[in-house]
N, C-alpha and C. Protein backbone atom coordinates (compact mmCIF):
# COMPACT_ATOMS: atom_id res chain seq x y z
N UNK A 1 113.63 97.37 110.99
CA UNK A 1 115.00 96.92 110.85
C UNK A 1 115.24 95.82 111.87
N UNK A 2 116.00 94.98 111.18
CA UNK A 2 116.73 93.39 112.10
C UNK A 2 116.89 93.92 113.52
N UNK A 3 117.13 93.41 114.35
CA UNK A 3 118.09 93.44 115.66
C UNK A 3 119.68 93.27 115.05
N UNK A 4 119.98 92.50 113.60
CA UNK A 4 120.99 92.47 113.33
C UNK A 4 122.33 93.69 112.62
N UNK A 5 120.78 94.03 112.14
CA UNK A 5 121.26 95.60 111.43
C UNK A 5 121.40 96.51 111.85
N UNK A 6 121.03 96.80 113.07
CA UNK A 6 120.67 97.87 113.87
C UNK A 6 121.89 97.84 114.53
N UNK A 7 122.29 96.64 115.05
CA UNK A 7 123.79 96.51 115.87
C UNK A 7 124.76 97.42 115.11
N UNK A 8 124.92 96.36 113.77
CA UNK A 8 126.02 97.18 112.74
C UNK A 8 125.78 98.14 112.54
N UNK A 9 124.61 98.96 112.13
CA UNK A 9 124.46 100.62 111.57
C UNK A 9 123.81 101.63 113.01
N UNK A 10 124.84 101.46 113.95
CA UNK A 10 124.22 102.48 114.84
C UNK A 10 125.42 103.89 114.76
N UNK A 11 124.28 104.53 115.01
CA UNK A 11 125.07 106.50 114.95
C UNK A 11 125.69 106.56 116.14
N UNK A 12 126.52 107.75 116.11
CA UNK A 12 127.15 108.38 117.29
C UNK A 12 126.87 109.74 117.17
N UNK A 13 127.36 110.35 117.83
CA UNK A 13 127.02 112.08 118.09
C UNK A 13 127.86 112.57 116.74
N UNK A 14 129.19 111.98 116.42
CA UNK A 14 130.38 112.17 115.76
C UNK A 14 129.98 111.30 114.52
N UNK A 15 129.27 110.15 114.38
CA UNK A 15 128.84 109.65 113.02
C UNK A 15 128.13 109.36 113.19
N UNK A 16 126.92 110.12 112.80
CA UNK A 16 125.31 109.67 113.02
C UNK A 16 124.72 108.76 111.87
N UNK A 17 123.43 108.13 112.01
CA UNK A 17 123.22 107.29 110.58
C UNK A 17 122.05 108.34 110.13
N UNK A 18 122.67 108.21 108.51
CA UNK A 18 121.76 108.54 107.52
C UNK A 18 120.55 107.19 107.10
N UNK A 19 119.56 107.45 107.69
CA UNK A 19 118.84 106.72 107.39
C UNK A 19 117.57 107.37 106.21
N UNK A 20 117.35 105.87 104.84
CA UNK A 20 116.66 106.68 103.88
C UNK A 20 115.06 105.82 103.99
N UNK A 21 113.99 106.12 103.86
CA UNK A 21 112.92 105.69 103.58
C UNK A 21 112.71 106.16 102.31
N UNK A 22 111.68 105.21 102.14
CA UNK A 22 110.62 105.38 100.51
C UNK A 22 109.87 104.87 100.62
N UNK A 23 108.66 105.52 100.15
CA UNK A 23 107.11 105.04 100.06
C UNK A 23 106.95 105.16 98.38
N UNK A 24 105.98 104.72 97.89
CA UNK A 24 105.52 105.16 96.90
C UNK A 24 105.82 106.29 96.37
N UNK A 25 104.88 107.28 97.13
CA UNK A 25 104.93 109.02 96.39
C UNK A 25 106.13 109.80 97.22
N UNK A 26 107.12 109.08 98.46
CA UNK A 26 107.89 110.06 99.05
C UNK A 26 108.63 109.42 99.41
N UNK A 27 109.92 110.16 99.45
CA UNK A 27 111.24 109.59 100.32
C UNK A 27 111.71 110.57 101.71
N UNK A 28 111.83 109.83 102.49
CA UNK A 28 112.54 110.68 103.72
C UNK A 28 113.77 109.98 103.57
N UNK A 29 114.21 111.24 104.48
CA UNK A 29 115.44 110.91 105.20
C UNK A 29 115.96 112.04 106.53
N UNK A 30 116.71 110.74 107.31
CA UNK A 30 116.70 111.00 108.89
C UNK A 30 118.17 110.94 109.25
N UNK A 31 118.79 111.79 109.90
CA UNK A 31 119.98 111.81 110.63
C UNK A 31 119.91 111.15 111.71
N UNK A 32 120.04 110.17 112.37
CA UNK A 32 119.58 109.85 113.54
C UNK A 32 121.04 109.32 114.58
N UNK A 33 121.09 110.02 115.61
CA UNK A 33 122.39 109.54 116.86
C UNK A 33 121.71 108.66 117.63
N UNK A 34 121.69 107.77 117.55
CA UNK A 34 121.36 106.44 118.07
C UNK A 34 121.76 106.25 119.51
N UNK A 35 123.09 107.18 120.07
CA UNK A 35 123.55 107.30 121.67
C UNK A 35 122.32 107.99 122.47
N UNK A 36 121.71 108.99 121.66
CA UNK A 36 120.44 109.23 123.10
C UNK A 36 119.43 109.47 122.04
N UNK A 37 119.71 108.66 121.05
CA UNK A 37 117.78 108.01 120.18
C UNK A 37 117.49 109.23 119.79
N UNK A 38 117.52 110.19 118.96
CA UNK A 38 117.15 111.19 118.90
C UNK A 38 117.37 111.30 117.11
N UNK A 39 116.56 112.09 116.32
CA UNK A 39 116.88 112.09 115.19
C UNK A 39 117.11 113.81 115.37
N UNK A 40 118.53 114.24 114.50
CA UNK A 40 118.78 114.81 114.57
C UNK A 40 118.60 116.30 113.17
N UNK A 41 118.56 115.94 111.82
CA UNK A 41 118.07 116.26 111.27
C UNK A 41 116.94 115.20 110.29
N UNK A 42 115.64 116.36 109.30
CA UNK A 42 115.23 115.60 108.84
C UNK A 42 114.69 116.07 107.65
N UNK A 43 114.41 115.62 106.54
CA UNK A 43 114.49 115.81 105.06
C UNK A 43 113.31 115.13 104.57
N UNK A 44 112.57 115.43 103.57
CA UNK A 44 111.46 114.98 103.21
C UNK A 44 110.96 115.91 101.63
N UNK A 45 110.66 115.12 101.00
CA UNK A 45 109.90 115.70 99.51
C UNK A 45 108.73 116.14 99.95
N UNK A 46 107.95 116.11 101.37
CA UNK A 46 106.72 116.62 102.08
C UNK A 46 106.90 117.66 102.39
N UNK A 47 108.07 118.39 102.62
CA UNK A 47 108.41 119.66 102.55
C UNK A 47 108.16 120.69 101.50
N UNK A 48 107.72 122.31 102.15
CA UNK A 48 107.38 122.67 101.24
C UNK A 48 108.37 123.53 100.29
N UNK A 49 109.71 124.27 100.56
CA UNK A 49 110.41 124.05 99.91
C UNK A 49 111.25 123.35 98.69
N UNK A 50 111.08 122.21 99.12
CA UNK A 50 111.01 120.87 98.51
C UNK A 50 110.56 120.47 97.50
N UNK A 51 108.82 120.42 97.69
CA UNK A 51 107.94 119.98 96.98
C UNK A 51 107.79 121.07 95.66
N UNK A 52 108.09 122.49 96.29
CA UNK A 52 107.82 123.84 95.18
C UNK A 52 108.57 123.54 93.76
N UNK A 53 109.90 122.61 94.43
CA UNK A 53 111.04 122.48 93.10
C UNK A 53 110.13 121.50 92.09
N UNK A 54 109.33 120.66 92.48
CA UNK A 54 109.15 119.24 91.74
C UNK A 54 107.93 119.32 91.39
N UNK A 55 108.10 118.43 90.32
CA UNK A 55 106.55 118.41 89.84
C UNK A 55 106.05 116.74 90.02
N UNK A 56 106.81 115.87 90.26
CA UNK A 56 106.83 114.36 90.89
C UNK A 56 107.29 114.39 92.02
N UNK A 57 107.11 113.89 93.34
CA UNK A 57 107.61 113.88 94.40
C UNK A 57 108.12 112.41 94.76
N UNK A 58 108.53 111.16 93.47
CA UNK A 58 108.38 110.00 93.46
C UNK A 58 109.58 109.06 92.39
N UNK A 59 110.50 110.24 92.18
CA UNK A 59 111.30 109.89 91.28
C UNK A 59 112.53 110.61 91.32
N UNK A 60 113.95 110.14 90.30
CA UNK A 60 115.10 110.40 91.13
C UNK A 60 115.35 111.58 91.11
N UNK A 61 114.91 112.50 90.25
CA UNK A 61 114.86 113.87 90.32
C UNK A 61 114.59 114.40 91.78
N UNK A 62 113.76 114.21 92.80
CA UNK A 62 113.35 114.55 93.66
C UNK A 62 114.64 113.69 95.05
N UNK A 63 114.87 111.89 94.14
CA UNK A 63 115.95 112.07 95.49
C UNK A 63 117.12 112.81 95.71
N UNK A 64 117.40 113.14 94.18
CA UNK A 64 118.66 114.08 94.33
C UNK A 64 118.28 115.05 94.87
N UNK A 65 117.29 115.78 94.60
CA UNK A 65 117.35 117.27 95.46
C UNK A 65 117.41 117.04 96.69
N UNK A 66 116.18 115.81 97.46
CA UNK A 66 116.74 115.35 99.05
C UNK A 66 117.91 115.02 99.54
N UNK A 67 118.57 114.87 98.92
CA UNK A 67 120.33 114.61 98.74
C UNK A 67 121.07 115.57 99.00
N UNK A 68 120.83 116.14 98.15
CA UNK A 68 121.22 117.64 98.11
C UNK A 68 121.27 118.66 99.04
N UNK A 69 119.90 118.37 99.86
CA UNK A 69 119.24 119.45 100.92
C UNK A 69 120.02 118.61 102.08
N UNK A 70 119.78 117.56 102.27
CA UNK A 70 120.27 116.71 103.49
C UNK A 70 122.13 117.06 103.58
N UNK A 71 122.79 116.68 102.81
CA UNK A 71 123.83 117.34 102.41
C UNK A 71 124.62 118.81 102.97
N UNK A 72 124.11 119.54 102.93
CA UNK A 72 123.83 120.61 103.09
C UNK A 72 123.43 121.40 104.48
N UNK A 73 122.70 120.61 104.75
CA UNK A 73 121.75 120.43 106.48
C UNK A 73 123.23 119.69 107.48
N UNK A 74 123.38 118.89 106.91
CA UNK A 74 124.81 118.44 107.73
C UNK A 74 125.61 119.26 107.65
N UNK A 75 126.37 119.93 106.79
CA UNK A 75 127.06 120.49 106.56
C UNK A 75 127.39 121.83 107.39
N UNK A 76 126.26 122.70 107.23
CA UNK A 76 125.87 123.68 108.06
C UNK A 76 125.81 123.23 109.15
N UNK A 77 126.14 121.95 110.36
CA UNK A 77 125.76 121.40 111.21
C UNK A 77 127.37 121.34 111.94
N UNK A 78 127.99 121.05 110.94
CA UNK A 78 130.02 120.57 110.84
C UNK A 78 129.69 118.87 110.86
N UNK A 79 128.90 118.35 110.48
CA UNK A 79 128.95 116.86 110.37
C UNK A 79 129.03 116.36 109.08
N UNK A 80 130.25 116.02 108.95
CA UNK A 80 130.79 115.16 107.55
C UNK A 80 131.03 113.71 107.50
N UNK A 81 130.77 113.08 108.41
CA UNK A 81 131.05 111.66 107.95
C UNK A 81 129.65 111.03 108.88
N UNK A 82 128.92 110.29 107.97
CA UNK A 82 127.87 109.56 108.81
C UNK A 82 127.93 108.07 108.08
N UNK A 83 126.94 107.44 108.59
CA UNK A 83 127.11 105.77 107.96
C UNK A 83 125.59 105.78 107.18
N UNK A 84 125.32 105.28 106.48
CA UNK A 84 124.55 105.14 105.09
C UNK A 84 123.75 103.90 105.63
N UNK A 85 122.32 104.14 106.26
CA UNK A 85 121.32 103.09 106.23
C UNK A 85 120.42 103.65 105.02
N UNK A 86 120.63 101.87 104.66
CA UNK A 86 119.56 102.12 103.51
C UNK A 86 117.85 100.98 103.99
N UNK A 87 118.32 100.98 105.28
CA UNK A 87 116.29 100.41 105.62
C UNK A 87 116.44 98.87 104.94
N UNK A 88 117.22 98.10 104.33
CA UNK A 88 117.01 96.81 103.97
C UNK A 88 116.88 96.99 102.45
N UNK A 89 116.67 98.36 102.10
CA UNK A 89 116.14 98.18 100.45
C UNK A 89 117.35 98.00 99.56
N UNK A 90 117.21 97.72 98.49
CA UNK A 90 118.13 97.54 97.72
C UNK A 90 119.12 99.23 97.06
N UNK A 91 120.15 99.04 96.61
CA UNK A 91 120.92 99.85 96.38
C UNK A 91 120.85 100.27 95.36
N UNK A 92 119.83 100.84 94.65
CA UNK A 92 119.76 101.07 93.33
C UNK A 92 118.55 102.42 93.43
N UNK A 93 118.35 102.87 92.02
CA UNK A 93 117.20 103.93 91.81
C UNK A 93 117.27 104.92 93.08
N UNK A 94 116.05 105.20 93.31
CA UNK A 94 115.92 106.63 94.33
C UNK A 94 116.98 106.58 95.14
N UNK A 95 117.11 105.82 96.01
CA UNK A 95 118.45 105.20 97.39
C UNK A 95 119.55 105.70 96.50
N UNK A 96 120.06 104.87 95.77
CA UNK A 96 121.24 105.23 94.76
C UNK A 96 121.16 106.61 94.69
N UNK A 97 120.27 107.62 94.92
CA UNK A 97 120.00 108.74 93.86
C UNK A 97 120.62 109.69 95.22
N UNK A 98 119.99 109.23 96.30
CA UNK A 98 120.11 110.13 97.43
C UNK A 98 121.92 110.20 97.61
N UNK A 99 122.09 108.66 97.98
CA UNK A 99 123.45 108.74 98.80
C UNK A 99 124.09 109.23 97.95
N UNK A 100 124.01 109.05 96.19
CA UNK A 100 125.33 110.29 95.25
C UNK A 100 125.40 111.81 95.60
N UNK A 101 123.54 111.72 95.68
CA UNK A 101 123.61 114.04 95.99
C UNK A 101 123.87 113.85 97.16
N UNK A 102 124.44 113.27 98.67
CA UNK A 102 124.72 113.75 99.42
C UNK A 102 126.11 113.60 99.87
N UNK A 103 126.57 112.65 98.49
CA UNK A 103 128.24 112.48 98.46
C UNK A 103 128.64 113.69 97.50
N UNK A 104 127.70 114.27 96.63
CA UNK A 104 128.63 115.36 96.17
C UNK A 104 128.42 116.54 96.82
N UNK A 105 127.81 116.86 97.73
CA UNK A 105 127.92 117.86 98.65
C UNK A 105 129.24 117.32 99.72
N UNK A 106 129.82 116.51 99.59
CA UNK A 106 131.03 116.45 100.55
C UNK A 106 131.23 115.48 102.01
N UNK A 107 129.48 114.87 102.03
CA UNK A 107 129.45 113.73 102.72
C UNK A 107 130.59 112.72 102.57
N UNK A 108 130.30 112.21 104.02
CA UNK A 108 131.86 110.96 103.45
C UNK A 108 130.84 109.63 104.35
N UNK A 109 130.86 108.82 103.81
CA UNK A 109 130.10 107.56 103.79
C UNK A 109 130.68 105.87 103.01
């Protein structure tokens, strides 16, 4: 990530960034409070929970459930509002897939 982006999308203890990766076969995703650098929760289709649901670990089926779980993981945490890094990638497909399942669990973004 820029030096430019990083300025604008930094976490706090109180709004941490949802940050999403994607590789090929996997998507993460990272809670990260950027005040003492620390990622705070973390989500992955490498999980085995996770992985048990899916039979692709590479498609939007799988980001919704990471959505879903991440969602959820905050939740149980009392953290409802974080800021939405999406890594530079574009806003569409898997990315798209995540930030909806973790807006209908009650995220606010």
């Amino acid at each position: 990530m820029s030096k430019k982006n990083k300025k604008k999308n930094k976490g706090t203890s109180i709004r941490p960034r949802l940050l999403v990766f994607r590789s090929h076969k996997h998507i993460y995703v990272q809670i990260i409070d950027d005040s003492i650098e620390k990622t705070i929760i973390a989500c992955s289709t490498v999980e085995h929970e996770i992985r048990n649901q899916l039979t692709s670990t590479s498609n939007i089926t799988a980001s919704i459930i990471v959505g879903q779980t991440i969602g959820k993981r905050l939740l149980e945490k009392n953290i409802q509002q974080v800021i939405f890094d999406r890594n530079g990638k574009p806003y569409h497909g898997r990315i798209k897939a995540v930030a909806e399942a973790a807006r209908e669990t009650g995220l606010i973004f």
